[in-house]
N, C-alpha and C. Protein backbone atom coordinates (compact mmCIF):
# COMPACT_ATOMS: atom_id res chain seq x y z
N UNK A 1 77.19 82.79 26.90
CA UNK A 1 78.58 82.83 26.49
C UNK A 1 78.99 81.45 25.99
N UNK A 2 79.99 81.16 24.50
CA UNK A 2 80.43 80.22 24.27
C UNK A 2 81.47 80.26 23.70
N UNK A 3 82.35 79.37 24.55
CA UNK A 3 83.86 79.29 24.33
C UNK A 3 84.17 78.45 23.99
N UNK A 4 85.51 78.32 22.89
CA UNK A 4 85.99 77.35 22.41
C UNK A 4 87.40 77.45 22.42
N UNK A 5 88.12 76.09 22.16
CA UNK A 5 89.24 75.90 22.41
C UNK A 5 90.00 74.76 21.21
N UNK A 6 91.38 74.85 20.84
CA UNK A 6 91.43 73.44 20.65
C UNK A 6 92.52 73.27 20.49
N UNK A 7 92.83 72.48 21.58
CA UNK A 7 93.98 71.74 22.25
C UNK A 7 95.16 70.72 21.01
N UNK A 8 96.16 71.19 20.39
CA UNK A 8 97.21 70.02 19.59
C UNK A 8 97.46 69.21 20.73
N UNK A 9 96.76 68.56 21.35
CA UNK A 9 97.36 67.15 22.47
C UNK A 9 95.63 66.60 22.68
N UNK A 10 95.95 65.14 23.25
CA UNK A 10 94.77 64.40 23.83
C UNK A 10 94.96 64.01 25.47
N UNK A 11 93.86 63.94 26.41
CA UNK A 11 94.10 63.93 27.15
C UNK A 11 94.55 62.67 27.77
N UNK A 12 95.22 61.95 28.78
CA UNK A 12 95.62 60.58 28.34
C UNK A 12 94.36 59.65 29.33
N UNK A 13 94.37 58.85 28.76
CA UNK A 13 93.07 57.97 29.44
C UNK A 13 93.00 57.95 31.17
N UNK A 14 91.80 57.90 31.10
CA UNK A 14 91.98 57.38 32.80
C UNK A 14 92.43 56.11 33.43
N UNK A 15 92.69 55.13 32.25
CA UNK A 15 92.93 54.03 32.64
C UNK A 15 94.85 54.40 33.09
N UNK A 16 95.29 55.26 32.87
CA UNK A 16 96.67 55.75 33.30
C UNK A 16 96.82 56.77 34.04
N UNK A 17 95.52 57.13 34.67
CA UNK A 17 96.02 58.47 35.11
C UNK A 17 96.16 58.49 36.74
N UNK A 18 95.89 56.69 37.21
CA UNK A 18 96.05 56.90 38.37
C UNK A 18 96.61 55.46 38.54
N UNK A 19 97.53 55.60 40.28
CA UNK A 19 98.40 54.06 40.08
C UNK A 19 97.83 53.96 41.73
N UNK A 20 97.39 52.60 42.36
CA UNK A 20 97.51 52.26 43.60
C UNK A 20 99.09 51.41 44.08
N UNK A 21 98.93 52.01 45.37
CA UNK A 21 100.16 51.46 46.09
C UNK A 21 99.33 50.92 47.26
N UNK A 22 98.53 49.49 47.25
CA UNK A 22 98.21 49.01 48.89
C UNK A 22 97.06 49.54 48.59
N UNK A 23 96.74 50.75 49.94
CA UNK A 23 95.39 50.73 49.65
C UNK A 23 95.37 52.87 49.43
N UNK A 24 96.71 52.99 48.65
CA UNK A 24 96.74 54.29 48.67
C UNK A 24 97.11 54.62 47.14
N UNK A 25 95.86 55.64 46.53
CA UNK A 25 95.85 55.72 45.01
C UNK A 25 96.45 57.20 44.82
N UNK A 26 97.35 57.30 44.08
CA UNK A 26 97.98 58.60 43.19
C UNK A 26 97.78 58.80 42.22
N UNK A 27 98.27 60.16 41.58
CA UNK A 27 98.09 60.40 40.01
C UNK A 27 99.41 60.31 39.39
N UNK A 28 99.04 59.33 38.45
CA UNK A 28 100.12 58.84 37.69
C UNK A 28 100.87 60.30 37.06
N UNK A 29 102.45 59.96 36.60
CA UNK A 29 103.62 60.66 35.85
C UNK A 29 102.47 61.42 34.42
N UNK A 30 101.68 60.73 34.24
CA UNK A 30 101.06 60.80 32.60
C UNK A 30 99.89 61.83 32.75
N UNK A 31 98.85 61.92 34.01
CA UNK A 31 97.93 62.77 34.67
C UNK A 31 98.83 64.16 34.90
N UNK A 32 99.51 63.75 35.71
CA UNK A 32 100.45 65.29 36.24
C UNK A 32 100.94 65.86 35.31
N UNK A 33 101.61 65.39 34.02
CA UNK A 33 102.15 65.78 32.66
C UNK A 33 100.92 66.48 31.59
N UNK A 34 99.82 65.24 31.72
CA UNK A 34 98.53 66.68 30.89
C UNK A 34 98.13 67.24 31.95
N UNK A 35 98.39 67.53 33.06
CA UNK A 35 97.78 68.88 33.67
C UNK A 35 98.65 69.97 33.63
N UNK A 36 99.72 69.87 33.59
CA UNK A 36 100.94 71.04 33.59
C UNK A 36 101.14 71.36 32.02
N UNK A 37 100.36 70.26 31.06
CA UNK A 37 100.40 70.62 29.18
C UNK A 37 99.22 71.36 28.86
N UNK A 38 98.00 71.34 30.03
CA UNK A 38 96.66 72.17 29.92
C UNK A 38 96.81 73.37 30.85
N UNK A 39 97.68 73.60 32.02
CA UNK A 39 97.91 74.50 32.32
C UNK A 39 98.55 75.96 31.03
N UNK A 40 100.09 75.26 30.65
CA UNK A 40 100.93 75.85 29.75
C UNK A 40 99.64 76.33 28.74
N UNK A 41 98.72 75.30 28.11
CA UNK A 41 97.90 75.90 26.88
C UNK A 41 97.10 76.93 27.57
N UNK A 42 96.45 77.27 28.66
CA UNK A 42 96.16 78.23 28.49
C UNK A 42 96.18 79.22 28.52
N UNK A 43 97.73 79.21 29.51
CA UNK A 43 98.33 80.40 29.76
C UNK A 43 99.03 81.15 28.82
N UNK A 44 99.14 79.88 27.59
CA UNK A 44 99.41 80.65 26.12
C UNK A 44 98.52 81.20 25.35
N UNK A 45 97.43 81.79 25.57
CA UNK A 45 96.32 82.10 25.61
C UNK A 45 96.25 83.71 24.96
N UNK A 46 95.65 84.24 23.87
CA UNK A 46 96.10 85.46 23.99
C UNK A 46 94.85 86.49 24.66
N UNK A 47 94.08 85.48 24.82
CA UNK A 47 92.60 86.36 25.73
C UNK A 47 92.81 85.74 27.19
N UNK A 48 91.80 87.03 27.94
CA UNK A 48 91.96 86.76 29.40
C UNK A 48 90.84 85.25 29.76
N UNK A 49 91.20 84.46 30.21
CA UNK A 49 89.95 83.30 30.60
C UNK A 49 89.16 83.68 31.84
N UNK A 50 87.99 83.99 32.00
CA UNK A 50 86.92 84.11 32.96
C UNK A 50 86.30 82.65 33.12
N UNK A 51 85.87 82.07 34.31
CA UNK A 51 85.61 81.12 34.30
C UNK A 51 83.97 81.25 34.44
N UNK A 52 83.88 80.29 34.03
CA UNK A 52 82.24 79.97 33.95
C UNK A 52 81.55 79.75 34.78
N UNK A 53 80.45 80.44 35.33
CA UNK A 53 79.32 79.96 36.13
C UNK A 53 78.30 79.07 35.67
N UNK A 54 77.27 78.97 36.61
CA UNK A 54 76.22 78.16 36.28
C UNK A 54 76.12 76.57 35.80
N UNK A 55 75.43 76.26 35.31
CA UNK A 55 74.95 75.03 34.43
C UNK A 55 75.62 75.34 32.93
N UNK A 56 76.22 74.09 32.96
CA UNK A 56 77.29 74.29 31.76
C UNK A 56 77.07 73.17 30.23
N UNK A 57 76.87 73.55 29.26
CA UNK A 57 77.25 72.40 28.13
C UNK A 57 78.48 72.31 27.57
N UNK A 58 79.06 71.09 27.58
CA UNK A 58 80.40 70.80 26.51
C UNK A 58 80.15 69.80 25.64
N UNK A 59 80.60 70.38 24.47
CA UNK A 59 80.51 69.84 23.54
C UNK A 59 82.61 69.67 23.51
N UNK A 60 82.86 68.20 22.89
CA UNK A 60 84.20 67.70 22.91
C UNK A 60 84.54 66.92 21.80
N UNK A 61 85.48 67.32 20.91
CA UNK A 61 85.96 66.52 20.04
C UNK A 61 86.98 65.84 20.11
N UNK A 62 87.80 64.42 20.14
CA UNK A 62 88.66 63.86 19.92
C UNK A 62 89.34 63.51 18.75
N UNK A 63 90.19 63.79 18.77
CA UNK A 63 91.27 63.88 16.62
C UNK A 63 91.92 62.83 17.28
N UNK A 64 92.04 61.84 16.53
CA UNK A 64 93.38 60.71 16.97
C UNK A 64 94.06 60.09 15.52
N UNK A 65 95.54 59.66 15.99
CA UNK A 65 96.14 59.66 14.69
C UNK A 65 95.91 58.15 14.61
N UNK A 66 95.80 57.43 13.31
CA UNK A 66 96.07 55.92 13.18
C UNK A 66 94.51 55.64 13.64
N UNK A 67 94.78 54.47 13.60
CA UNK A 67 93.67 53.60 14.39
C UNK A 67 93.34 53.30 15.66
N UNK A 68 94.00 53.81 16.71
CA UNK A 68 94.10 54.07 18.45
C UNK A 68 92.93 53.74 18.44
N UNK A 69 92.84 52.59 19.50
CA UNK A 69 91.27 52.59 20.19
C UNK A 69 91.84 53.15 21.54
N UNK A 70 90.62 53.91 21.87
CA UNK A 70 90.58 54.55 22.97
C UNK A 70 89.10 54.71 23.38
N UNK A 71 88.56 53.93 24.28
CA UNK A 71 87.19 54.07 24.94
C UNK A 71 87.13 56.12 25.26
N UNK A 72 85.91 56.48 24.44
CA UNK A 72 85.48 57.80 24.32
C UNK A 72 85.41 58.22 26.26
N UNK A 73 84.76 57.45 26.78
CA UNK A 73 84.26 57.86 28.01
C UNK A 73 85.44 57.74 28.66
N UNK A 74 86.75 57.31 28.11
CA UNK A 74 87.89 57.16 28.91
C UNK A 74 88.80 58.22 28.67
N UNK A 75 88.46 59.22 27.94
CA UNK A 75 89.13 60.56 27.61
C UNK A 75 88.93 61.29 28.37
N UNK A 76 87.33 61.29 28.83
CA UNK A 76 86.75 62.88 29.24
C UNK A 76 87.04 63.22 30.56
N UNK A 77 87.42 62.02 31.27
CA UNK A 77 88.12 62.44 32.75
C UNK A 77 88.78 62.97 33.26
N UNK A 78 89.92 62.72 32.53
CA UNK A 78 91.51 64.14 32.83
C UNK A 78 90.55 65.27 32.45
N UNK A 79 90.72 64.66 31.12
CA UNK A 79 90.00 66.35 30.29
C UNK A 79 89.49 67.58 31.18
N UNK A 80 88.00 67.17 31.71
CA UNK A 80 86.94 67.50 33.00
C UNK A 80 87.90 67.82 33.70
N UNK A 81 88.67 67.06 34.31
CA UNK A 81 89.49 67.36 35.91
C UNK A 81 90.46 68.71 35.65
N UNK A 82 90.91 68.27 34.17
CA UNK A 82 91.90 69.17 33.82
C UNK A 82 91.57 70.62 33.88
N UNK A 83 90.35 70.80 33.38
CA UNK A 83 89.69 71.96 33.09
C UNK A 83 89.00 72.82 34.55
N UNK A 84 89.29 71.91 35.47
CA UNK A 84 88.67 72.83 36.99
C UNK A 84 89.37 73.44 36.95
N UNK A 85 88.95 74.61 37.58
CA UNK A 85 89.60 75.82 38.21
C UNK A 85 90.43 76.80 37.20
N UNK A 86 90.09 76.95 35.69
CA UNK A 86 90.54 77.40 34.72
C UNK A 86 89.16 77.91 33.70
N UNK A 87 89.03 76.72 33.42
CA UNK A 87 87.03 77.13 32.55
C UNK A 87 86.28 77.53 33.55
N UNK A 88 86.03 76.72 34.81
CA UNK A 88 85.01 76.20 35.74
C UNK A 88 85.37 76.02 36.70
N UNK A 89 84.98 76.12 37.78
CA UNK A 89 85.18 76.06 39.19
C UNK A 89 85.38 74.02 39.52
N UNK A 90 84.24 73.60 38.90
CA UNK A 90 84.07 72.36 39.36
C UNK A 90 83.34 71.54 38.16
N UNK A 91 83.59 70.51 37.89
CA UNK A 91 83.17 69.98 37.00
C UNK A 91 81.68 69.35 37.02
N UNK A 92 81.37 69.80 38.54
CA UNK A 92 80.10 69.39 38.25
C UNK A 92 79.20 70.25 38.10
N UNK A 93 79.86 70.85 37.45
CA UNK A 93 78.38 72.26 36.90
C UNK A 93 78.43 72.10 35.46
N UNK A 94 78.89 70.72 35.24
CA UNK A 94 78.79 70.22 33.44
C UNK A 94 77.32 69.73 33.73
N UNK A 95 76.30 70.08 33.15
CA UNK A 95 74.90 69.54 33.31
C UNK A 95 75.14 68.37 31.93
N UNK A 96 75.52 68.94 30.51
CA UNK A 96 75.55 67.89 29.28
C UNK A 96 76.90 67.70 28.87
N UNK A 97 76.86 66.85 28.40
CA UNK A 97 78.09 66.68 27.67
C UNK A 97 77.31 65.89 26.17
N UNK A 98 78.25 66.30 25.13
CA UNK A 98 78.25 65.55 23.74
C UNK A 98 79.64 65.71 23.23
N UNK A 99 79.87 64.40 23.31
CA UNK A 99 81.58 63.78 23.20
C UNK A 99 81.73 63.20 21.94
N UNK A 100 82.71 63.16 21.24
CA UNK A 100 82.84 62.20 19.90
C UNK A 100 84.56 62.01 19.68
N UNK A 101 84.43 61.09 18.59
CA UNK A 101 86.21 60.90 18.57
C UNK A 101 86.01 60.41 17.02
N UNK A 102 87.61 60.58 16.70
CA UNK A 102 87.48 60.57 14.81
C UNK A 102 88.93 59.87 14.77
N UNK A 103 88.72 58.68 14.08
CA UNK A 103 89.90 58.00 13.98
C UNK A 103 90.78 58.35 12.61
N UNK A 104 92.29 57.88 12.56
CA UNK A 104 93.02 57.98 10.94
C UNK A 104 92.63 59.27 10.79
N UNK A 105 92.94 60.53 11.30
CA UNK A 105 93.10 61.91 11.37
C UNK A 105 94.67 62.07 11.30
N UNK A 106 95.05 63.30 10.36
CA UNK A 106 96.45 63.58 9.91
C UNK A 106 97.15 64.13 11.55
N UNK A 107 96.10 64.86 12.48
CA UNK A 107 96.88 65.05 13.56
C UNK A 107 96.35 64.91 14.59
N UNK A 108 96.53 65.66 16.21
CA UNK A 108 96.11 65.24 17.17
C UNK A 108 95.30 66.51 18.21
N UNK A 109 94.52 66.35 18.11
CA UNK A 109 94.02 67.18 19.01
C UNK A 109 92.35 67.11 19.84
N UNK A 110 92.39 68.04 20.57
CA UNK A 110 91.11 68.13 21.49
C UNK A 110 90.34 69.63 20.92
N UNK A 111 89.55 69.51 20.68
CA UNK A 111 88.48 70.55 20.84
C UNK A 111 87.01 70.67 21.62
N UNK A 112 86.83 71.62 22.63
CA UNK A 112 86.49 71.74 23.29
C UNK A 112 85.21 73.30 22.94
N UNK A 113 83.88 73.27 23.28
CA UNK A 113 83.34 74.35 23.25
C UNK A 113 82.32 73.95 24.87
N UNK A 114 82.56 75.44 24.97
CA UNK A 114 81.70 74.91 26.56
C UNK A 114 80.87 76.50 26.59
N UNK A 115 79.21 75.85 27.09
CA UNK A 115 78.27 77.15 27.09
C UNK A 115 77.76 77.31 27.96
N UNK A 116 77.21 78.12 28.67
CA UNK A 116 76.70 77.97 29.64
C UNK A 116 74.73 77.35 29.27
N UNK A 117 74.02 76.85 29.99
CA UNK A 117 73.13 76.74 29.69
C UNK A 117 71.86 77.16 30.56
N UNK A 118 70.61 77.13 30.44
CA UNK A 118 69.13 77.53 31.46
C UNK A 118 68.95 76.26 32.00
């Protein structure tokens, strides 16, 4: 089975998605906001979502507008987290990933295909 998706939003870095207080860490205003914007997308959904078993591949695209630097490996974290318990039970049944990002794009988005794999 291979599913695809693709998200008009980016997920926001991990370098924001969490704040310490002392020696006690939360999820930032910006984490909680794309999880309740990846919830809404898929519940706008016009197919039923079954979640995925097994050993999984994702393949992930990043659209960004302008010239944004944004470290690639600093996307895929919400993203992953975002996606438990909706695609996938747990993110660690991602065995591959192949990630990319495309700068000076007219708009913004995520695309996502996830397969299961042997």
């Amino acid at each position: 089975m291979n599913i695809r998706y693709e998200m008009p939003f980016l997920p926001p870095s991990v370098n924001a998605c969490y704040r310490s207080y002392g020696k006690k860490v939360i999820k930032s205003a910006k984490l909680k906001e794309f999880e309740q914007k990846i919830i809404q997308y898929f519940d706008s959904q016009d197919e039923e979502i079954n979640m995925l078993e097994g050993k999984l591949k994702l393949t992930v695209s990043f659209y960004l507008k302008g010239r944004r630097s944004i470290d690639l490996d600093n996307l895929l974290k919400a993203l992953l987290d975002g996606c438990e318990n909706i695609l996938y039970e747990n993110d660690k049944m991602i065995y591959e990933i192949h990630a990319e990002k495309f700068n000076n794009c007219d708009e913004v988005k995520t695309i996502i295909q996830i397969e299961q794999i042997n």
